[in-house]
C-alpha atoms as a PDB file:
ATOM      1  CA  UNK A   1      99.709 168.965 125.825  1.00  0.00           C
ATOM      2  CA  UNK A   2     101.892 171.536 127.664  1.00  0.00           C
ATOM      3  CA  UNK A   3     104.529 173.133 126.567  1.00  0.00           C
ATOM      4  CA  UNK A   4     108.062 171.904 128.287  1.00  0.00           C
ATOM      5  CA  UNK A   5     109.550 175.684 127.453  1.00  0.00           C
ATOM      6  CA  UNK A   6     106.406 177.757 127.776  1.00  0.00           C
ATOM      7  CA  UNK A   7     104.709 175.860 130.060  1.00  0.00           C
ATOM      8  CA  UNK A   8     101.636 177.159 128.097  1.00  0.00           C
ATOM      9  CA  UNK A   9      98.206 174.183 127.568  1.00  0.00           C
ATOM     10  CA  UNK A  10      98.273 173.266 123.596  1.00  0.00           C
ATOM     11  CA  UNK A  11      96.493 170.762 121.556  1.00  0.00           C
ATOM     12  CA  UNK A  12      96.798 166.767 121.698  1.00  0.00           C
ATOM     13  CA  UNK A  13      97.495 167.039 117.831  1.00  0.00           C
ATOM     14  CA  UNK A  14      99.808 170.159 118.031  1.00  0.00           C
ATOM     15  CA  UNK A  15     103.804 169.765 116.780  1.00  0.00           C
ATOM     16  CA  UNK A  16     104.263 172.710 117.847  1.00  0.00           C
ATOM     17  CA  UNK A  17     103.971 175.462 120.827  1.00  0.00           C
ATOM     18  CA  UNK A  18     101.348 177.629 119.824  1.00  0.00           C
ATOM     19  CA  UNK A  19     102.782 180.620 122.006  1.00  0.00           C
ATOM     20  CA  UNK A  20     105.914 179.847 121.452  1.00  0.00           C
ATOM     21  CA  UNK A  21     106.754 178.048 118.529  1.00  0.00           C
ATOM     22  CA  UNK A  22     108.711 175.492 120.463  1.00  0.00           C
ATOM     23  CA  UNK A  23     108.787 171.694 118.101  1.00  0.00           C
ATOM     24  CA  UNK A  24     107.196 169.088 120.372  1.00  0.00           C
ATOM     25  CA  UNK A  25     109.088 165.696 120.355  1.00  0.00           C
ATOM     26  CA  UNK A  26     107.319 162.651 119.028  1.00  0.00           C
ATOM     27  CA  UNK A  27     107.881 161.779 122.624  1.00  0.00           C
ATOM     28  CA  UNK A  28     106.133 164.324 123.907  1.00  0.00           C
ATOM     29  CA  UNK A  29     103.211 163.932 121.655  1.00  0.00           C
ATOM     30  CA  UNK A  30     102.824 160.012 122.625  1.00  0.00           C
ATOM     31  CA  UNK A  31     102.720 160.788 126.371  1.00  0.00           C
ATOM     32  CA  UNK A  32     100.134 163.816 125.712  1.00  0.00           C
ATOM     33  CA  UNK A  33      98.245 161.279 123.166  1.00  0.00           C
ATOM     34  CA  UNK A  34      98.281 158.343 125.684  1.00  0.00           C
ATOM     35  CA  UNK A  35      96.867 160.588 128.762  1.00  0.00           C
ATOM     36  CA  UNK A  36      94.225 161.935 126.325  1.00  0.00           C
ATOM     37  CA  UNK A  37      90.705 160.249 126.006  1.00  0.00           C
ATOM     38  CA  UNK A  38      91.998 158.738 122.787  1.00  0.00           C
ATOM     39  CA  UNK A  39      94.964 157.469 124.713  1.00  0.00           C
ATOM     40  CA  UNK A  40      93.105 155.553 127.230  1.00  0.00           C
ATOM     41  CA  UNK A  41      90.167 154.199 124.397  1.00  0.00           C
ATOM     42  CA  UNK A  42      93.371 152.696 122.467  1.00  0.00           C
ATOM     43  CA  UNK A  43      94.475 151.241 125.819  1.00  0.00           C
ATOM     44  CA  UNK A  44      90.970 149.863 126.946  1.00  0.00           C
ATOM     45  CA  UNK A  45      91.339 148.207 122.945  1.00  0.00           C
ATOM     46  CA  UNK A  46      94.861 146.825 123.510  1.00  0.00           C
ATOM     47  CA  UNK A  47      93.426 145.480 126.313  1.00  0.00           C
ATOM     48  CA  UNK A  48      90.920 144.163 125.305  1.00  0.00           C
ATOM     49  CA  UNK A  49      92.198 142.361 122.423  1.00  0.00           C
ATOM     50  CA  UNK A  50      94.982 141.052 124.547  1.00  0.00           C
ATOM     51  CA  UNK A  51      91.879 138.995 126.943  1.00  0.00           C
ATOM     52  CA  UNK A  52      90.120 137.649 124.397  1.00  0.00           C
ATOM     53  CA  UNK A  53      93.762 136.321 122.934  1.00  0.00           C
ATOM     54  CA  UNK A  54      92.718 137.594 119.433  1.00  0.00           C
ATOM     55  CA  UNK A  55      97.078 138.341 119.478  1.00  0.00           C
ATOM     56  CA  UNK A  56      97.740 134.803 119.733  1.00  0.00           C
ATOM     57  CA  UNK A  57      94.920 133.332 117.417  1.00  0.00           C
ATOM     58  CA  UNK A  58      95.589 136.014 114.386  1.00  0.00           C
ATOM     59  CA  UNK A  59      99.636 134.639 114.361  1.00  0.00           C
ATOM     60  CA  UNK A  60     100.347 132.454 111.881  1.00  0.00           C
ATOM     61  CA  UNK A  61     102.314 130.143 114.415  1.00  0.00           C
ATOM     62  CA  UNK A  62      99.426 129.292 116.070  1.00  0.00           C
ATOM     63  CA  UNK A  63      97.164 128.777 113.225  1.00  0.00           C
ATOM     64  CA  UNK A  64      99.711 126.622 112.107  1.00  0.00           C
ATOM     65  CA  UNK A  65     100.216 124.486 115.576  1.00  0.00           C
ATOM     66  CA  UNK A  66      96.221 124.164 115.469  1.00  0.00           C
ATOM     67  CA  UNK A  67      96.585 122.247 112.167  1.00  0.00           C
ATOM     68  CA  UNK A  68      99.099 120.140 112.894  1.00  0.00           C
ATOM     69  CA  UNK A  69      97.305 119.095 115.797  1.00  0.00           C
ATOM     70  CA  UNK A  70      94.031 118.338 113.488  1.00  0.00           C
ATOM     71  CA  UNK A  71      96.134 116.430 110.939  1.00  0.00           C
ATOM     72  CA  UNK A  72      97.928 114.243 113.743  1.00  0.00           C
ATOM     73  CA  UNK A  73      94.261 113.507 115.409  1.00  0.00           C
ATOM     74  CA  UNK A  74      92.833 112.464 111.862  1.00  0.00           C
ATOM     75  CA  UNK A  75      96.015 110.367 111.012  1.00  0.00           C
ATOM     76  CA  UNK A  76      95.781 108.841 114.682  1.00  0.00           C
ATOM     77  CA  UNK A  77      92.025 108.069 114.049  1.00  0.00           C
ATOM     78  CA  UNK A  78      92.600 106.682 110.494  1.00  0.00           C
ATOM     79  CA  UNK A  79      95.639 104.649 111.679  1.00  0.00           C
ATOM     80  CA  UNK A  80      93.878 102.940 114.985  1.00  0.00           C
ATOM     81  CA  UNK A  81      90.600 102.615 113.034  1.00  0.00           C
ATOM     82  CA  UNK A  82      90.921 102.569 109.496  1.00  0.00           C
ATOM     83  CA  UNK A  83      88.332 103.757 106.790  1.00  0.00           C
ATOM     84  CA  UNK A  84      85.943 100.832 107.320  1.00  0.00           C
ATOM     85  CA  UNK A  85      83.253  99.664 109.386  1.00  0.00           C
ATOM     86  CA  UNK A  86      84.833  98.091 112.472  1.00  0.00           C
ATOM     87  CA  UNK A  87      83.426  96.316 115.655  1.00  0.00           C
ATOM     88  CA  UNK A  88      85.103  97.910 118.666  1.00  0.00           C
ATOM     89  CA  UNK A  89      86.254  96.237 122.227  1.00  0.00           C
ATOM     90  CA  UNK A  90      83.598  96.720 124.890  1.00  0.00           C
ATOM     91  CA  UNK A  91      83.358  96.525 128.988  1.00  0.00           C
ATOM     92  CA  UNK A  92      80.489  93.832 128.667  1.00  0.00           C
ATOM     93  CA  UNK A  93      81.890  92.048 125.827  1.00  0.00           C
ATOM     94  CA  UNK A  94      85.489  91.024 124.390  1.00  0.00           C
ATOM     95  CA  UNK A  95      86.466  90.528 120.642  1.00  0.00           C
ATOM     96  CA  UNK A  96      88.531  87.927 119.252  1.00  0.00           C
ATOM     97  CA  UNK A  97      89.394  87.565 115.377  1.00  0.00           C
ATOM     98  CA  UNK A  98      89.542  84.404 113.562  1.00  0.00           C
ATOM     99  CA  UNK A  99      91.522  84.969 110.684  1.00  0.00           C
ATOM    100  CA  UNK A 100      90.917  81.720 108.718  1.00  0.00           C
ATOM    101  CA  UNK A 101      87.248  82.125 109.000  1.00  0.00           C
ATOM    102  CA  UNK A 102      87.515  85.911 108.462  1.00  0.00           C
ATOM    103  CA  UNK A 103      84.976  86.756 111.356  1.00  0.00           C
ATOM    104  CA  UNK A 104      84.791  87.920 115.049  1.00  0.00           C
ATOM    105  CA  UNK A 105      83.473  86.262 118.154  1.00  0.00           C
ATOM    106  CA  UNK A 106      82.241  88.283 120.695  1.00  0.00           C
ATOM    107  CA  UNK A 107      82.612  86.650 124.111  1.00  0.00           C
ATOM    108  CA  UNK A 108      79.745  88.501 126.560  1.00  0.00           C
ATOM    109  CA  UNK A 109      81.670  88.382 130.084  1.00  0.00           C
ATOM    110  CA  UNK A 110      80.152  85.530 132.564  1.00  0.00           C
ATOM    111  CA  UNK A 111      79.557  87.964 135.582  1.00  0.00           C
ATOM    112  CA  UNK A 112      77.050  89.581 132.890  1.00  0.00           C
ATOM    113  CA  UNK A 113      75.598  86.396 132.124  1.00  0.00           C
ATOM    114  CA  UNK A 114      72.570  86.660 134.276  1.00  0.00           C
ATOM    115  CA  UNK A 115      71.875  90.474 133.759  1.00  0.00           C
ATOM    116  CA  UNK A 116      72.397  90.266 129.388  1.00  0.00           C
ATOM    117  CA  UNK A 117      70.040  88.875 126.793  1.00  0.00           C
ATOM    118  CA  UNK A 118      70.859  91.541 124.094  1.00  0.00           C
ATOM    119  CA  UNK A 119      74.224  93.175 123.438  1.00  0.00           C
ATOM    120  CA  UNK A 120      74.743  96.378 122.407  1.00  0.00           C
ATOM    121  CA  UNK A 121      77.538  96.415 120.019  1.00  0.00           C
ATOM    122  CA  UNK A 122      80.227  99.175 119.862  1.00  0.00           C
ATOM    123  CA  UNK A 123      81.000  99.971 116.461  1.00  0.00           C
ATOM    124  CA  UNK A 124      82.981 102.376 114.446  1.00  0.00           C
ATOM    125  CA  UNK A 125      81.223 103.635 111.836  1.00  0.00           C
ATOM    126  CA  UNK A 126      82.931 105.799 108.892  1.00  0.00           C
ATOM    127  CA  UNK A 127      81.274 108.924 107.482  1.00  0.00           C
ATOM    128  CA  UNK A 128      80.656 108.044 104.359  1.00  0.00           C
ATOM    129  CA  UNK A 129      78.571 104.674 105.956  1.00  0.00           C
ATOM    130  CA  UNK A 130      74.820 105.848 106.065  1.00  0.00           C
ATOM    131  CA  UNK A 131      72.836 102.854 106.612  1.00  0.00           C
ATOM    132  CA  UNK A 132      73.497  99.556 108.295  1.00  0.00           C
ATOM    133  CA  UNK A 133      72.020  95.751 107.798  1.00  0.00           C
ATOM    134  CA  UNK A 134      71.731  93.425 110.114  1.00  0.00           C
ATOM    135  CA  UNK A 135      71.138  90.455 108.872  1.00  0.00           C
ATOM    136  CA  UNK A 136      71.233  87.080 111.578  1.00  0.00           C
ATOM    137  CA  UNK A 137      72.016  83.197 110.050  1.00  0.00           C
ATOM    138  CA  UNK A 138      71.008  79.774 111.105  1.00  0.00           C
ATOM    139  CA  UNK A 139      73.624  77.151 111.119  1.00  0.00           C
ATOM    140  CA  UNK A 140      72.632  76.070 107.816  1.00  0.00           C
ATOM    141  CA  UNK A 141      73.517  79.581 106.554  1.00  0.00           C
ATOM    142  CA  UNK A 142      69.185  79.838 106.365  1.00  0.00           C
ATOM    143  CA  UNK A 143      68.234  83.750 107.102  1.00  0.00           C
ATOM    144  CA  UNK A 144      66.505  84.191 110.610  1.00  0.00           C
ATOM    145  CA  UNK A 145      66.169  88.019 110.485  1.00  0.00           C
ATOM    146  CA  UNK A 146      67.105  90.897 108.032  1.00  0.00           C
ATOM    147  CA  UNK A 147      67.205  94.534 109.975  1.00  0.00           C
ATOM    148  CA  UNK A 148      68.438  97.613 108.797  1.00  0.00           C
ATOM    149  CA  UNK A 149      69.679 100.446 110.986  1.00  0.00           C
ATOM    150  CA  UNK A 150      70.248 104.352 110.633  1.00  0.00           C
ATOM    151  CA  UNK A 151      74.012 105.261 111.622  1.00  0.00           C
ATOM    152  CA  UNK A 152      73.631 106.313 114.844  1.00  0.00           C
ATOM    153  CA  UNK A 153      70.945 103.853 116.028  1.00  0.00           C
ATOM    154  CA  UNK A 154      71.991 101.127 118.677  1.00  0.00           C
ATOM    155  CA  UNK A 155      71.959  98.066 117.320  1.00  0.00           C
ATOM    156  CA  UNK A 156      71.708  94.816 119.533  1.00  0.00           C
ATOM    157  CA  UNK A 157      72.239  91.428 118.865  1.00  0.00           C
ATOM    158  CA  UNK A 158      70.542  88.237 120.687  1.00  0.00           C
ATOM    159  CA  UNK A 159      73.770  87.056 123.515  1.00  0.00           C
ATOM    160  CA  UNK A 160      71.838  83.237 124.086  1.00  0.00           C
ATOM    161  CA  UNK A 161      71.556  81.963 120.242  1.00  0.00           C
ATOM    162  CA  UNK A 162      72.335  78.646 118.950  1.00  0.00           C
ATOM    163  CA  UNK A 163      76.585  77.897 119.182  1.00  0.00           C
ATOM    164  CA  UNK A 164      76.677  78.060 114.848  1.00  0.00           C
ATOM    165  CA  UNK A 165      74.177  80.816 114.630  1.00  0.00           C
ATOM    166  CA  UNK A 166      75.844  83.828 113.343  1.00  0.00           C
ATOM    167  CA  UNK A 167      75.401  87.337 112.265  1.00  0.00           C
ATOM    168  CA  UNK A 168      76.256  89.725 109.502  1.00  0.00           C
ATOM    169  CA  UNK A 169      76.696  93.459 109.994  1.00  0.00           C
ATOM    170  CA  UNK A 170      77.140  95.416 106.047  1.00  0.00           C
ATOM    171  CA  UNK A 171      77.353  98.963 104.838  1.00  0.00           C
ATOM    172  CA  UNK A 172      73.463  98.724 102.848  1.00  0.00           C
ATOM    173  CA  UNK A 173      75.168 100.456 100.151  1.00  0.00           C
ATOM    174  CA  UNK A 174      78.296  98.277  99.257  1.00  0.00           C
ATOM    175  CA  UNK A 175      78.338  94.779  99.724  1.00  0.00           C
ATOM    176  CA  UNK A 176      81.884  94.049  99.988  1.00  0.00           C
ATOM    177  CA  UNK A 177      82.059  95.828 103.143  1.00  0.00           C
ATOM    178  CA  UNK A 178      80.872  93.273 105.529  1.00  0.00           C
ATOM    179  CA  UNK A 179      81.279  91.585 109.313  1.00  0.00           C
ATOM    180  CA  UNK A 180      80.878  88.271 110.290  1.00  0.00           C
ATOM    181  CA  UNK A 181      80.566  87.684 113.735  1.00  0.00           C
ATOM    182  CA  UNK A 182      79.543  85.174 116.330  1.00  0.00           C
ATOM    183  CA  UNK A 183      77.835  85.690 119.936  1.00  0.00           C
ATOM    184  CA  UNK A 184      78.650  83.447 123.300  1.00  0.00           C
ATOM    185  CA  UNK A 185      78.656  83.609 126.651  1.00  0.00           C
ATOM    186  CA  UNK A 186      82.160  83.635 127.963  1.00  0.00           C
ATOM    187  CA  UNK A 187      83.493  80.772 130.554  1.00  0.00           C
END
């Protein structure tokens, strides 16, 4: 740092004129400090920090926003889909509800017709859902086939059945959780 009344070379660290005994000004000392070595490490760092946008991650406003963005997603999610297992629209098939017979009928489109035997349902499957059963009933309510599925697996279902054969899809480890649902071919 030089001296601004001696004009003499001192220390970075000095506060005052070794020569002279002039006081440096904390002014004085940043700009000596910030043309130093040390001066231009601490920049490189600001720098630095400033790229990889560690200043706007550590505030608490943004750790904040990032929450409230998490909570809106998982109250959007539980909202649209609900905590149960769920059979969800597809682009080969459509899904209609019958309420009085509590099940689903899921129409394969008729330009598929030709190219689908088995359909691959979508489904929405909750975490705490591990395995599936599949299990597929005559029109006398007589069982044709009994599968069980991994979550995860693709599970398909027979599109050219019988008009009353029907299937049920249940959470293997609680009963009441359960899908009834019939196949066809669309018009």
């Amino acid at each position: 740092m030089k001296c601004s009344k001696c004009h003499k070379k001192n220390i970075v660290k000095a506060n005052y004129c070794r020569y002279c005994g002039n006081k440096f000004s904390e002014k004085e000392k940043t700009e000596a400090r910030k043309k130093s070595l040390v001066g231009r490490f601490e920049m490189l760092k600001d720098w630095y920090e400033a790229c990889t946008l560690k200043t706007i991650t550590d505030d608490w406003r943004f750790k904040i926003a990032v929450l409230a963005v998490i909570l809106g997603i998982g109250i959007y999610n539980f909202v649209t889909m609900g905590a149960n297992l769920k059979i969800i629209d597809s682009d080969i098939y459509n899904l209609q509800y019958n309420k009085t017979e509590d099940s689903y009928y899921v129409i394969v489109d008729k330009e598929n017709r030709d190219n689908i035997i088995q359909v691959a349902l979508d489904l929405f499957i909750p975490n705490k859902i591990e395995t599936l059963r599949l299990t597929h009933y005559d029109e006398n309510g007589k069982v044709i086939s009994n599968d069980t599925y991994e979550k995860g697996s693709q599970i398909l279902v027979s599109a050219n059945v019988s008009n009353n054969n029907y299937y049920v899809i249940a959470n293997n480890s609680n009963e009441k959780e359960k899908i009834k649902f019939y196949v066809y071919y669309g018009d």
